[in-house]
Protein backbone atom coordinates (compact mmCIF):
# COMPACT_ATOMS: atom_id res chain seq x y z
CA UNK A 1 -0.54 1.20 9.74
CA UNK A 2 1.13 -0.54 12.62
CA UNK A 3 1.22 -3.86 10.82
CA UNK A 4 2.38 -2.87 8.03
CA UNK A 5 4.71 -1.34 10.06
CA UNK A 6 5.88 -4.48 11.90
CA UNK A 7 6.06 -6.42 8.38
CA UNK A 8 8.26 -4.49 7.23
CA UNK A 9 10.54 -3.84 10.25
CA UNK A 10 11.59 -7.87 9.54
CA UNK A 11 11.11 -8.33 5.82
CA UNK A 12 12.59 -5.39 4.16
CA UNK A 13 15.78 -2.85 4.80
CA UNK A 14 14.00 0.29 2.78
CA UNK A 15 12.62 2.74 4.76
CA UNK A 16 8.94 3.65 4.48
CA UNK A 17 8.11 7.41 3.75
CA UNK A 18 7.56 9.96 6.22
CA UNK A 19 3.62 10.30 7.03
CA UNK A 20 4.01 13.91 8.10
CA UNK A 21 5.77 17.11 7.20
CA UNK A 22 8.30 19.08 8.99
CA UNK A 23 6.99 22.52 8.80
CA UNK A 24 8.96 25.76 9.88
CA UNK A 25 7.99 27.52 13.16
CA UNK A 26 6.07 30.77 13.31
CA UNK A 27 7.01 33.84 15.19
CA UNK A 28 4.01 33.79 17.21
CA UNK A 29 1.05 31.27 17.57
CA UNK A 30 -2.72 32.73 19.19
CA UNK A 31 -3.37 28.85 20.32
CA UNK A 32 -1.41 25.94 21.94
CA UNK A 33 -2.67 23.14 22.35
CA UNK A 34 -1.70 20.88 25.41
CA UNK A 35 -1.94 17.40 24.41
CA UNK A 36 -5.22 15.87 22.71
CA UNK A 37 -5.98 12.87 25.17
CA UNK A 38 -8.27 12.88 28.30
CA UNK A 39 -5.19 14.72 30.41
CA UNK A 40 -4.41 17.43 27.87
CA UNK A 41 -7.75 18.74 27.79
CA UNK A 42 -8.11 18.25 31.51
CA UNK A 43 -4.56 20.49 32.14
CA UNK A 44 -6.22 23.28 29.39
């Protein structure tokens, strides 16, 4: 994706489409997660 990306930062002025969603927030959640690297699992 990033070059595609970059290629079309400097050859075109439409916008790509979103890759995710914007979902609405629930009232209560049993999990959170903290990160996903090396130093969020190491802080959970």
């Amino acid at each position: 994706m990033s070059l595609k990306l970059i290629r079309q930062a400097f050859t075109s002025k439409q916008l790509l489409p979103k890759m995710w969603h914007s979902h609405a927030l629930r009232d209560s959640y049993d999990i959170v997660i903290v990160g996903g690297g090396a130093h969020g699992l190491a802080c959970a």
